[in-house]
C-alpha atoms as a PDB file:
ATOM      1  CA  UNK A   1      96.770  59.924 -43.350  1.00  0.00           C
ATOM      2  CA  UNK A   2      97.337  56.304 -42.923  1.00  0.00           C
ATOM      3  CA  UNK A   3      95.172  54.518 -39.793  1.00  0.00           C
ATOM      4  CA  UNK A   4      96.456  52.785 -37.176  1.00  0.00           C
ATOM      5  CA  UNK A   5      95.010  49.741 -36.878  1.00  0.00           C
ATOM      6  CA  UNK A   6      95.444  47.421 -34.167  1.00  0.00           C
ATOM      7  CA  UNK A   7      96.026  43.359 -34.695  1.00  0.00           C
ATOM      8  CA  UNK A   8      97.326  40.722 -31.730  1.00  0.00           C
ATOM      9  CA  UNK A   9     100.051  38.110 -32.802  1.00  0.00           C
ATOM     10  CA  UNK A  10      98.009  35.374 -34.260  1.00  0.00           C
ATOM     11  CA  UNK A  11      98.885  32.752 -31.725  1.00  0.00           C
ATOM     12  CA  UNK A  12     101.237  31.916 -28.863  1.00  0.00           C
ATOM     13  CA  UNK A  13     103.306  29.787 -31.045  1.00  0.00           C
ATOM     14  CA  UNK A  14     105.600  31.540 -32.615  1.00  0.00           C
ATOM     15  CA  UNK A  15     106.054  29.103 -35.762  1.00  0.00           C
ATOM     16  CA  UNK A  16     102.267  29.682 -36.423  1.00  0.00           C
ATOM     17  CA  UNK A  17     102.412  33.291 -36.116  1.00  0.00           C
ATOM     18  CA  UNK A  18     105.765  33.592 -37.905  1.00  0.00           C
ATOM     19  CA  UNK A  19     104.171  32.440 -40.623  1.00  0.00           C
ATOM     20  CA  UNK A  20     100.653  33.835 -40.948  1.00  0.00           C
ATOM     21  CA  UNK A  21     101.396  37.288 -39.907  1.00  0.00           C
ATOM     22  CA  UNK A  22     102.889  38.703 -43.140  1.00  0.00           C
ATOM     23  CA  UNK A  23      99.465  37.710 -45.251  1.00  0.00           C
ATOM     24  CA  UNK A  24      97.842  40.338 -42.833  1.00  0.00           C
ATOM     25  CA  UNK A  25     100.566  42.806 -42.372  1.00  0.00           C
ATOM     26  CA  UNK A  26     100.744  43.169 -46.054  1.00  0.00           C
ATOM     27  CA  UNK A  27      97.162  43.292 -47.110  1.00  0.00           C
ATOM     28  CA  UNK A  28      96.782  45.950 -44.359  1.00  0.00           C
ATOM     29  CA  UNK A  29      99.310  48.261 -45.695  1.00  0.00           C
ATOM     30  CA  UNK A  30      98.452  47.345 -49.576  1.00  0.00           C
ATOM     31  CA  UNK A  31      95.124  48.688 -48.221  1.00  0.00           C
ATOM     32  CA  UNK A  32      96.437  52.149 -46.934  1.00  0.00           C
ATOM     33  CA  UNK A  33      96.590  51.305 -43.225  1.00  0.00           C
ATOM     34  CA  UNK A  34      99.661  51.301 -40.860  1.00  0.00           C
ATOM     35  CA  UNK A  35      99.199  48.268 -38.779  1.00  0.00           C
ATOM     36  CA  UNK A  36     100.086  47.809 -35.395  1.00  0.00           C
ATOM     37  CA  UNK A  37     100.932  44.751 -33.711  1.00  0.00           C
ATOM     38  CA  UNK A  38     100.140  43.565 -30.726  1.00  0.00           C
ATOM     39  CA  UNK A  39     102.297  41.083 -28.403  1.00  0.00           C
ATOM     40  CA  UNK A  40     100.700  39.081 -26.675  1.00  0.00           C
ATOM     41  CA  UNK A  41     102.899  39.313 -23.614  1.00  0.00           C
ATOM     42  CA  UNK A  42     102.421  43.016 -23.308  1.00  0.00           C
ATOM     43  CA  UNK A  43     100.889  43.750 -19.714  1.00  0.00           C
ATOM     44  CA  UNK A  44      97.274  44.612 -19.799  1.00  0.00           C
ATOM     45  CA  UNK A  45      98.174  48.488 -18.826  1.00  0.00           C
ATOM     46  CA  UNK A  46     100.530  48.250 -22.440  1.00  0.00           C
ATOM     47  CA  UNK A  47      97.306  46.593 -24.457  1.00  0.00           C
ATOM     48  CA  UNK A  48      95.484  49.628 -23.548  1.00  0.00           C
ATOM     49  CA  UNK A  49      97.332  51.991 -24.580  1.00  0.00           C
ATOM     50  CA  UNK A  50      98.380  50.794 -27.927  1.00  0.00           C
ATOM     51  CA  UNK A  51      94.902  50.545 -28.775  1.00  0.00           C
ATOM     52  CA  UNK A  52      93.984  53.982 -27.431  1.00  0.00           C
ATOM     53  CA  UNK A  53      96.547  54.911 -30.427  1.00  0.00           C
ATOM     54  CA  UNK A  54      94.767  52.710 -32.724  1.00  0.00           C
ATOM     55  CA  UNK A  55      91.857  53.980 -35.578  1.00  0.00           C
ATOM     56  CA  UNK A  56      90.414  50.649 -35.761  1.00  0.00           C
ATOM     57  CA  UNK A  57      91.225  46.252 -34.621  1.00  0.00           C
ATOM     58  CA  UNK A  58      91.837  43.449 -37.580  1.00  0.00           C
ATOM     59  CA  UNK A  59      91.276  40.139 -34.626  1.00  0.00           C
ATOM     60  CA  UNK A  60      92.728  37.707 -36.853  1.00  0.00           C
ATOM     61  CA  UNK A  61      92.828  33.217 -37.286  1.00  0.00           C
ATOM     62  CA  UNK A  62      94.637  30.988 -35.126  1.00  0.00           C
ATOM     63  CA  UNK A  63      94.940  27.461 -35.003  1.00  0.00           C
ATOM     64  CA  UNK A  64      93.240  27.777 -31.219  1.00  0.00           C
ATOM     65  CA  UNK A  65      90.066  27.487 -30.456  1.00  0.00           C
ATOM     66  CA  UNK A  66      88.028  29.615 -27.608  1.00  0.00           C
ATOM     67  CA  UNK A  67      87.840  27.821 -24.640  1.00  0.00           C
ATOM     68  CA  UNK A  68      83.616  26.335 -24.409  1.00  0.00           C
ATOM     69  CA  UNK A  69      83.573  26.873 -20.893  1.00  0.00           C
ATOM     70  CA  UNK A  70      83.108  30.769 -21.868  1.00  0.00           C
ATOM     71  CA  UNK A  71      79.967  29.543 -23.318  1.00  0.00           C
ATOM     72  CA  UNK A  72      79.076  27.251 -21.283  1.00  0.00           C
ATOM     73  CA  UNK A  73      80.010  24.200 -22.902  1.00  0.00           C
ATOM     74  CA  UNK A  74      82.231  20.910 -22.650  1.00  0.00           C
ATOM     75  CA  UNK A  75      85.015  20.560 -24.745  1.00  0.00           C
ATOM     76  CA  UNK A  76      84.440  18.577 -28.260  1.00  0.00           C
ATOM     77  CA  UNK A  77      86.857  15.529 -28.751  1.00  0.00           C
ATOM     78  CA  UNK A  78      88.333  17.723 -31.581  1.00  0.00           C
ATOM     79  CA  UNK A  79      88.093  20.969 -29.737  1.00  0.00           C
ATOM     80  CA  UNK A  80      92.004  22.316 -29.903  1.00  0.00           C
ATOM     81  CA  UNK A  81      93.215  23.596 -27.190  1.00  0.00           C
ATOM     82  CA  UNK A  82      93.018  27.633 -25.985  1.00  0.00           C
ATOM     83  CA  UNK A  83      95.216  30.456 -25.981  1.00  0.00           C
ATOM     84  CA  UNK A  84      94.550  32.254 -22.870  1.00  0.00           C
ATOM     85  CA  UNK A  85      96.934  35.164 -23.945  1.00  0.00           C
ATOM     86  CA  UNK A  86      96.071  35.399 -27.391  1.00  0.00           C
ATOM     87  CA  UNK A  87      92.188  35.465 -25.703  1.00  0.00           C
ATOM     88  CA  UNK A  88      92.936  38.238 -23.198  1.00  0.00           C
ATOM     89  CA  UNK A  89      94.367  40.341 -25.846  1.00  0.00           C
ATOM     90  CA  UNK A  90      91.896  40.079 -28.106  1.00  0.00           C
ATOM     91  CA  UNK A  91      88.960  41.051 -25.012  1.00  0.00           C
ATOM     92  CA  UNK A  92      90.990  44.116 -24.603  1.00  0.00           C
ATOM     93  CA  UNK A  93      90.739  45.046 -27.846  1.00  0.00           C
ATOM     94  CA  UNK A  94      87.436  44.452 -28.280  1.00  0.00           C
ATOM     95  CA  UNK A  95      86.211  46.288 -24.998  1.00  0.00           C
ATOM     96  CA  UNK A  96      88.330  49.158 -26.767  1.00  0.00           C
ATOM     97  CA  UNK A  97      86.612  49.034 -30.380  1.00  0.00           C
ATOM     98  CA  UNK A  98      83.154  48.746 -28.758  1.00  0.00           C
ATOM     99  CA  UNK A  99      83.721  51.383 -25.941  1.00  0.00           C
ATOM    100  CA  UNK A 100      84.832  54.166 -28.225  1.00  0.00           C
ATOM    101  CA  UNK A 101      82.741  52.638 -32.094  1.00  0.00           C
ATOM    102  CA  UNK A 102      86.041  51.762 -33.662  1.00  0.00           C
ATOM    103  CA  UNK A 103      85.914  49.614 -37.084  1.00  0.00           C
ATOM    104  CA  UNK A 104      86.697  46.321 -36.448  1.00  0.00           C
ATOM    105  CA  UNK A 105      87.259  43.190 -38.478  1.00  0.00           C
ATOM    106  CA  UNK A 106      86.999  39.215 -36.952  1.00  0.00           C
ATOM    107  CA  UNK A 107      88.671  36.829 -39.880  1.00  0.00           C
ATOM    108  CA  UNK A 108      88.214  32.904 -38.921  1.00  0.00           C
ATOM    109  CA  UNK A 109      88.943  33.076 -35.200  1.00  0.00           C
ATOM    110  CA  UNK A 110      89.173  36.301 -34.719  1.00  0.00           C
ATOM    111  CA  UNK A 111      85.132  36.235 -35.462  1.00  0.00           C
ATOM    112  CA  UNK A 112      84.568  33.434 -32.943  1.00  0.00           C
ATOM    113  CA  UNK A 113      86.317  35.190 -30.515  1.00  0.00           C
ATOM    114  CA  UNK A 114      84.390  38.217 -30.941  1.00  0.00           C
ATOM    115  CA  UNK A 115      81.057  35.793 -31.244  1.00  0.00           C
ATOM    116  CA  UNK A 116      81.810  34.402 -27.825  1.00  0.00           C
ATOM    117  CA  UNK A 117      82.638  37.739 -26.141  1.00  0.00           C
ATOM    118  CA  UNK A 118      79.614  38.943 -27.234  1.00  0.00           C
ATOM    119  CA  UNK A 119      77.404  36.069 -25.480  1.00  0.00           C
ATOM    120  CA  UNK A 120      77.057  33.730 -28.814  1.00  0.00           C
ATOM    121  CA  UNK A 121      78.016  29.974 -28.662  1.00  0.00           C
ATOM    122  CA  UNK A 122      79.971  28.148 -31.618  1.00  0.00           C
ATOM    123  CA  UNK A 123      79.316  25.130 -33.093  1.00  0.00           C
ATOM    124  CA  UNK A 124      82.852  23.098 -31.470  1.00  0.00           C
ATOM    125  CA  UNK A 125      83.171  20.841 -34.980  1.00  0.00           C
ATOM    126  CA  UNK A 126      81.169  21.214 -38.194  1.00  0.00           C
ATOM    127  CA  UNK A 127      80.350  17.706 -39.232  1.00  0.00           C
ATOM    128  CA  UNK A 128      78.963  18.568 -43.099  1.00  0.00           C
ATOM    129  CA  UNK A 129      79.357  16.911 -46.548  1.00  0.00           C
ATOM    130  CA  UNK A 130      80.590  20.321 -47.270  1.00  0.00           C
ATOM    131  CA  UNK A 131      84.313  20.464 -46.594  1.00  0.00           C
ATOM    132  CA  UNK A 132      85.217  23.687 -43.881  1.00  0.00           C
ATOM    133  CA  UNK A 133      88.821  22.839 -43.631  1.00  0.00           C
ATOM    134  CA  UNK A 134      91.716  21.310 -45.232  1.00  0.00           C
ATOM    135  CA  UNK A 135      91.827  17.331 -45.200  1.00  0.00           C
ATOM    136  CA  UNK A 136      94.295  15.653 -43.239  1.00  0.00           C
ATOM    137  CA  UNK A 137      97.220  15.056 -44.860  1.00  0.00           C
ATOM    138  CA  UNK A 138      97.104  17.695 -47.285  1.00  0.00           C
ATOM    139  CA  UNK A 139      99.685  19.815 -47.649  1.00  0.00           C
ATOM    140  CA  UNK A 140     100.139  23.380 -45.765  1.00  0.00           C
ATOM    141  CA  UNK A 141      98.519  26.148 -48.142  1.00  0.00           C
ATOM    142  CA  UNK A 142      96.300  23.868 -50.078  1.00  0.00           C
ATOM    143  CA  UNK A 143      92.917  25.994 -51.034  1.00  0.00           C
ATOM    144  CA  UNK A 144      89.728  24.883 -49.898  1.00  0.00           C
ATOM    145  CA  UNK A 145      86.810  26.892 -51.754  1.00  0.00           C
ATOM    146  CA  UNK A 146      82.828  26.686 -51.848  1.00  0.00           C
ATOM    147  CA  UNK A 147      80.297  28.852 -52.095  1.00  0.00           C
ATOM    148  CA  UNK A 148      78.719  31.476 -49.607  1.00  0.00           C
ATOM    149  CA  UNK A 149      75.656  33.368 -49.824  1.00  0.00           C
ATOM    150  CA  UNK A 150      75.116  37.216 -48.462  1.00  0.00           C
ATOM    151  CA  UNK A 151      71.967  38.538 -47.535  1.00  0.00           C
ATOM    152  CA  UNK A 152      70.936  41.922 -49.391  1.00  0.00           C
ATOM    153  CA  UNK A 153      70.638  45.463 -47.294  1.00  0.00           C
ATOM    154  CA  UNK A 154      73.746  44.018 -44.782  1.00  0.00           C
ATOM    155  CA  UNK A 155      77.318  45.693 -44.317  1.00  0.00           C
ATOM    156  CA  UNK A 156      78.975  42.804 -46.056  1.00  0.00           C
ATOM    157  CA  UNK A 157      76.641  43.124 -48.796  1.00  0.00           C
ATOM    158  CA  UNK A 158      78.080  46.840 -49.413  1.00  0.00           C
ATOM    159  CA  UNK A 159      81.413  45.489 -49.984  1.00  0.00           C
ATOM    160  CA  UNK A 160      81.164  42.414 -51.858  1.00  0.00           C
ATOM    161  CA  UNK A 161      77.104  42.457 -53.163  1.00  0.00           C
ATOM    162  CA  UNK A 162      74.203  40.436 -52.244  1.00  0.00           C
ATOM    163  CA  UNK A 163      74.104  36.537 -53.858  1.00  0.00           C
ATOM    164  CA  UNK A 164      76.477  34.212 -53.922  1.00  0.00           C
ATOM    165  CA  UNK A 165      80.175  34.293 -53.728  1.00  0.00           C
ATOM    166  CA  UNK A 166      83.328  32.087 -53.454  1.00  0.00           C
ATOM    167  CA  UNK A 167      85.119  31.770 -50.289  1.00  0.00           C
ATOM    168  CA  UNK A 168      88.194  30.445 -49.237  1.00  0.00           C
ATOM    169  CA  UNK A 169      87.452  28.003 -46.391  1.00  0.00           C
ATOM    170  CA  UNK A 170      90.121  26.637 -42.807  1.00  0.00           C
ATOM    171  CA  UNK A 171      87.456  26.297 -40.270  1.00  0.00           C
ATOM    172  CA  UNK A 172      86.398  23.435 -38.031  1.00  0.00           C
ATOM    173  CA  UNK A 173      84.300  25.818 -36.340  1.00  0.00           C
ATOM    174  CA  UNK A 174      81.796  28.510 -36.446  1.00  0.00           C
ATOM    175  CA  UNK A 175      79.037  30.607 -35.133  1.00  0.00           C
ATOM    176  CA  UNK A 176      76.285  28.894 -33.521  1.00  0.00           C
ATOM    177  CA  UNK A 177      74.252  31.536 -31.978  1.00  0.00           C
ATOM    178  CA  UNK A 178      75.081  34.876 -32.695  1.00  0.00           C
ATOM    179  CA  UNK A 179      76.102  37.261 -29.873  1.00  0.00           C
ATOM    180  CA  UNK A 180      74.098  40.149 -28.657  1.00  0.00           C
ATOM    181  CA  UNK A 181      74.069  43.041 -31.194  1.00  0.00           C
ATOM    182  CA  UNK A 182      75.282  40.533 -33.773  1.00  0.00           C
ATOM    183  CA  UNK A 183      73.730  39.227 -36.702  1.00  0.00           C
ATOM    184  CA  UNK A 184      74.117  36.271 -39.221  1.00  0.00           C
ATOM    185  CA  UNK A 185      74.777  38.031 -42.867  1.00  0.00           C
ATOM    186  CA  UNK A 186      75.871  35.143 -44.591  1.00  0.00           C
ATOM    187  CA  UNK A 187      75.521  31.258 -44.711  1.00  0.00           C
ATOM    188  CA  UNK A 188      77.224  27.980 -46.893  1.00  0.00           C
ATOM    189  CA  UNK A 189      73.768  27.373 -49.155  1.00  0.00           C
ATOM    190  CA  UNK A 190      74.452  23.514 -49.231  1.00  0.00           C
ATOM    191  CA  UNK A 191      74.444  23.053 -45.225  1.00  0.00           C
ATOM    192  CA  UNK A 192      73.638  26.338 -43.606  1.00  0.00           C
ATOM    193  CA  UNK A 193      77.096  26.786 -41.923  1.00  0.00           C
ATOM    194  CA  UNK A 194      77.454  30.900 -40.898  1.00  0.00           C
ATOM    195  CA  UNK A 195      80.020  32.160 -42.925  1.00  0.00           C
ATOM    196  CA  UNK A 196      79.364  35.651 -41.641  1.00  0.00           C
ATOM    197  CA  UNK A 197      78.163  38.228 -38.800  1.00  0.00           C
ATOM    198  CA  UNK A 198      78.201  41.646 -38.818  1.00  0.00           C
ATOM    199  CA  UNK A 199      77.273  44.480 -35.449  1.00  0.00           C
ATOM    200  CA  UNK A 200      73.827  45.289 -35.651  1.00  0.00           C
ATOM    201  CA  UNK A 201      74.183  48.998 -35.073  1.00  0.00           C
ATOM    202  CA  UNK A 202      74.428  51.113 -37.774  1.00  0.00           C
ATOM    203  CA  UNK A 203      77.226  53.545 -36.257  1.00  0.00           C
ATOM    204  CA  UNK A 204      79.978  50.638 -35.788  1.00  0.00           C
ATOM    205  CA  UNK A 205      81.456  49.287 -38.194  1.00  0.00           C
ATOM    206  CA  UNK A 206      81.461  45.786 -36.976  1.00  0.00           C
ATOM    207  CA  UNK A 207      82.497  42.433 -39.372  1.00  0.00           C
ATOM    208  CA  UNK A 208      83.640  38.910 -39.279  1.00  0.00           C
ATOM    209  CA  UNK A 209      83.740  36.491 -41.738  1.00  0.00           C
ATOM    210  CA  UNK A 210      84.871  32.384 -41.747  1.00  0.00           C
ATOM    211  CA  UNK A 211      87.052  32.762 -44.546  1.00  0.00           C
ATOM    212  CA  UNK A 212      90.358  34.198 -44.914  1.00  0.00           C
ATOM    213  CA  UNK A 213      90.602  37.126 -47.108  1.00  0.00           C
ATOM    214  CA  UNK A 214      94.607  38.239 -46.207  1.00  0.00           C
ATOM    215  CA  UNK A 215      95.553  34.559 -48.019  1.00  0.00           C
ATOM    216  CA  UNK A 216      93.649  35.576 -51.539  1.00  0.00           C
ATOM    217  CA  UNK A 217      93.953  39.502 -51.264  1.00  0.00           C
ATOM    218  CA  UNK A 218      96.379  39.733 -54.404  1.00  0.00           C
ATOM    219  CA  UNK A 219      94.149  37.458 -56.549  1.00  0.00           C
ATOM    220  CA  UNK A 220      90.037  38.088 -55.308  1.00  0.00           C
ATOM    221  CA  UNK A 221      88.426  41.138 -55.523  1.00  0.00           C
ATOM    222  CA  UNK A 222      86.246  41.254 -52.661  1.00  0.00           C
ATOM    223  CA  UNK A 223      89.102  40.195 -50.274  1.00  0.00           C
ATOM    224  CA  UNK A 224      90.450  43.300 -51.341  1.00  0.00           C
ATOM    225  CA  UNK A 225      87.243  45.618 -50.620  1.00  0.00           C
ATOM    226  CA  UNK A 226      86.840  44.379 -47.245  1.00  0.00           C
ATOM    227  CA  UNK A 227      90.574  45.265 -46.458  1.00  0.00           C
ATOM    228  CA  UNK A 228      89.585  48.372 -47.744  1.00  0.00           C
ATOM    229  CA  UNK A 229      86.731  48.614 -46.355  1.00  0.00           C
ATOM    230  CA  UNK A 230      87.933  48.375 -43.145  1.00  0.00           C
ATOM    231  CA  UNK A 231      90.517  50.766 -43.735  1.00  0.00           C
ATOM    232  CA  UNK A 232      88.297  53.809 -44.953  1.00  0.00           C
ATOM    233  CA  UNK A 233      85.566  52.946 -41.854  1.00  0.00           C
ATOM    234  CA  UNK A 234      89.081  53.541 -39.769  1.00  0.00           C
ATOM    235  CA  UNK A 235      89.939  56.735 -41.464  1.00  0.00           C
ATOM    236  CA  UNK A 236      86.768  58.195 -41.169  1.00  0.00           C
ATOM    237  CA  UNK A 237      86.918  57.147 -37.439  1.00  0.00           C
ATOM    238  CA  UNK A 238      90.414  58.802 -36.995  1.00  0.00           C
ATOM    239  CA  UNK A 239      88.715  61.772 -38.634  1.00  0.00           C
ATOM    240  CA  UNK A 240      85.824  62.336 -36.553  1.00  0.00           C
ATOM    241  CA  UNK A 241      87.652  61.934 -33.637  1.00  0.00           C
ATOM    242  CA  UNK A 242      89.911  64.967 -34.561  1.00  0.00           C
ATOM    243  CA  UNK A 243      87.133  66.691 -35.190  1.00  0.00           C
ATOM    244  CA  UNK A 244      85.285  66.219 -32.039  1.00  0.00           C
ATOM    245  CA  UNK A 245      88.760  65.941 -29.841  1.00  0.00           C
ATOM    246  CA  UNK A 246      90.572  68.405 -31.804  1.00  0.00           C
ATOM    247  CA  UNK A 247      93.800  67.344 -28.856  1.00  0.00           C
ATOM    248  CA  UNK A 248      93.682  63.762 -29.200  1.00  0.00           C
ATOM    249  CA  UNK A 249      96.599  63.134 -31.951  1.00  0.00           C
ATOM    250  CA  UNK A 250      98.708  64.944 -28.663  1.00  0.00           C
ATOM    251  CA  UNK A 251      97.156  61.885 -27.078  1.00  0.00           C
ATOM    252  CA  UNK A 252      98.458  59.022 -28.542  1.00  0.00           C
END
């Protein structure tokens, strides 16, 4: 049984999207999942009811950023702009994954997003002699890498070990203060940056990390196991489900 998991269009530009999508698409399937994507200009009634098919939500990066005003904030000079529909979708999905404990995965954005709807705050531009993003004038798809370090006894932990690790880095933003039920489970050593949350309680699967596994999965190891990872926390969703809603498959 492959599971059905759930991810929105990156972006409302279609050249953005275009492009990022397959890097996602493919490491989901290459990890045993069927994904399923969500427009963005689906009505809210259609959002619904693709995820209610779903076994789990990948909320994936965008060029965006969240709007401050959700938390309370004025817009940084070098705040981009928001994507209200890529936003709404992404709430939808999220009310869905934490409503019925589905497995869910935040990569770059996609864990700011889920930050903010939980009640955290960002930092709007990371000013750090540690480089987050890709400098100006580089060209498109050059890597940016440094280190991260995981906390023992966490989620993330389980998947790629405790210490330090290499990530692959296209952020100008990140987690200031965590949202409710979320925790910090991993940090840049050299300036403290959050490279990673995870949901506090243990029966959701809840992750989302800075960095961008789908563009490494082929060559790194632990962007691999938390593809996977996500995949077999959605399977064993989709299989307690059957078990305790024996007519739900008639359901979807």
């Amino acid at each position: 049984m492959k599971p059905r998991i759930a991810i929105p269009v990156p972006n409302s530009s279609a050249e953005y999207s275009d492009r990022a999508l397959p890097n996602y698409l493919d490491s989901l399937r290459v990890a045993g999942a069927e994904p399923v994507l969500v427009r963005l200009d689906l009505a809210n009634a259609e959002v619904a009811q693709l995820a209610k098919s779903c076994d789990g939500v990948l909320l994936p990066g965008s060029p965006a950023d969240v709007d401050p005003q959700k938390y309370g904030q004025a817009p940084h000079p070098k705040t981009a702009r928001p994507d209200p529909a890529r936003d709404n979708v992404d709430e939808l999905l999220l009310q869905d994954a934490f409503n019925m404990r589905k497995p869910l995965l935040g990569i770059c954005y996609g864990t700011q997003s889920l930050n903010v709807w939980r009640g955290g705050r960002l930092v709007q531009h990371i000013e750090s002699p540690v480089r987050h993003e890709r400098p100006e004038g580089a060209p498109r798809g050059t890597s940016v890498l440094h280190t991260a370090v995981v906390e023992a006894g966490c989620k993330l932990s389980e998947v790629t070990g405790a210490g330090e690790i290499t990530v692959n880095s296209s952020h100008h933003q990140a987690v200031a203060v965590p949202g409710d039920g979320l925790r910090v489970v991993a940090r840049s050593p050299q300036d403290g940056v959050i490279e990673a949350v995870e949901g506090a309680a243990p029966d959701h699967w809840v992750l989302g990390v800075q960095w961008h596994p789908e563009r490494i999965f082929a060559q790194d190891e632990n962007a691999r196991r938390i593809f996977e990872r996500l995949v077999a926390e959605a399977r064993a969703f989709h299989q307690r489900l059957a078990r305790t809603s024996p007519d739900f498959e008639s359901l979807r």
